[in-house]
Protein backbone atom coordinates (compact mmCIF):
# COMPACT_ATOMS: atom_id res chain seq x y z
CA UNK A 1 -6.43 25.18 -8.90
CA UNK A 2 -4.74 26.79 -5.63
CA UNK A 3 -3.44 23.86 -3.78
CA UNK A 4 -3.71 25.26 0.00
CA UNK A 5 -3.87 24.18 3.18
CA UNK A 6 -7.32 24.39 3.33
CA UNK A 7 -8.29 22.78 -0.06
CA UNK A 8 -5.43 19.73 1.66
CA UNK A 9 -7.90 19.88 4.77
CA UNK A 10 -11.15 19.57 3.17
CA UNK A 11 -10.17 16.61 1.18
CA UNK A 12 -8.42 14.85 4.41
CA UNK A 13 -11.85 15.57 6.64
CA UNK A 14 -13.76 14.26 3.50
CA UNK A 15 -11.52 11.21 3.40
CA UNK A 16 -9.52 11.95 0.22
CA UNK A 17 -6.35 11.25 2.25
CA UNK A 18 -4.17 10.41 -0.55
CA UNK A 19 -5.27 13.55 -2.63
CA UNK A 20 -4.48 15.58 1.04
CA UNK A 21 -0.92 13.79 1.23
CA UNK A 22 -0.02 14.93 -2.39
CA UNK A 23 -0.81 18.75 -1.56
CA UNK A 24 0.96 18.85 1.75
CA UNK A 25 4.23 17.48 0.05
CA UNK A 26 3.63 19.77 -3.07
CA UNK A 27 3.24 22.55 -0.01
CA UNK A 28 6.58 21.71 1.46
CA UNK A 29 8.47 21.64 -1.80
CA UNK A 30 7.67 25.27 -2.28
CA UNK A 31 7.85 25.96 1.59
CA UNK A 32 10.34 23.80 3.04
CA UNK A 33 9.56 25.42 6.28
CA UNK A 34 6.03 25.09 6.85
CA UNK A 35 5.38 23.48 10.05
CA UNK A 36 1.82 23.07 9.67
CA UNK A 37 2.02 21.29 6.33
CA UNK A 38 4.64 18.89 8.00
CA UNK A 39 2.45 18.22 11.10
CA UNK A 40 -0.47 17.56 9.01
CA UNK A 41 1.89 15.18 6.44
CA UNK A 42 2.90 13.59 9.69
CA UNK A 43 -0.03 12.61 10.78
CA UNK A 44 -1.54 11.32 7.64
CA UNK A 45 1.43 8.97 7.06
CA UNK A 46 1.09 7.69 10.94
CA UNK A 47 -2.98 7.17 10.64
CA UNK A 48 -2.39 5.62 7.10
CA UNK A 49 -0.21 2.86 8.89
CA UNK A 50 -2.33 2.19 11.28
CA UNK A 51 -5.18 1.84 9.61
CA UNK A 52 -3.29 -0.80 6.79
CA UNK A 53 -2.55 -3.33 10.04
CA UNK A 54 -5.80 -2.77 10.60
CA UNK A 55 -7.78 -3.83 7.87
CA UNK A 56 -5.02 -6.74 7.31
CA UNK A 57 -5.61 -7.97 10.71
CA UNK A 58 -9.43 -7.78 9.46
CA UNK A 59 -8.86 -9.52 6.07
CA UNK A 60 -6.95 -11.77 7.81
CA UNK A 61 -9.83 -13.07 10.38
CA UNK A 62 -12.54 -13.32 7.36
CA UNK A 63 -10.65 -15.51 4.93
CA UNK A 64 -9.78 -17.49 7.82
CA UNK A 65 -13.36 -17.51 9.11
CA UNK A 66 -14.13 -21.61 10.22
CA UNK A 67 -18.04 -20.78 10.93
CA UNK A 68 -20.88 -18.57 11.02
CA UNK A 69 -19.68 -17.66 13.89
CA UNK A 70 -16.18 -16.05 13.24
CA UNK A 71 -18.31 -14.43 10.50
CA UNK A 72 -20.84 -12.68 12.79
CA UNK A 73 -18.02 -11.45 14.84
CA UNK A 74 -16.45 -10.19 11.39
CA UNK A 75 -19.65 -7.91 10.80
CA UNK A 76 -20.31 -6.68 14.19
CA UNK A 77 -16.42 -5.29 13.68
CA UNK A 78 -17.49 -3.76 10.48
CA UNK A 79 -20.79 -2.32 11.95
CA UNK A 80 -18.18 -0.37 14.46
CA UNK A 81 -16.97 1.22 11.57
CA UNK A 82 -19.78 2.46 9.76
């Protein structure tokens, strides 16, 4: 299998970040100078964190959950994401 730019692409818009990360770095050991490859690994790395502190602020807030309420609030956050 070619591993492009475009194959990395299609798996990040698909959500297969972690199969996207491993092309782009397998990209930029063969092209050290690729800029788009770098900009793209860049940005994966940056939304990954975010999204971890995320869904640890989220885990967080349903184990600690005291009532029905806290848990309502818990699923209207996870209706925003679907």
């Amino acid at each position: 299998m070619f591993k492009t730019l475009t194959l990395a692409s299609i798996y990040e818009l698909q959500g297969f970040k972690e199969e996207a990360l491993v092309i782009y770095e397998e990209i930029i050991k063969k092209e050290p100078n690729n800029f788009e490859a770098k900009q793209a690994l860049l940005r994966l790395k940056k939304n990954d964190s975010y999204s971890r502190k995320v869904n640890q602020k989220a885990k967080n807030f349903f184990i600690n959950a005291q009532n029905s309420d806290d848990l309502k609030t818990f699923e209207r956050w996870l209706m925003q994401w679907n």
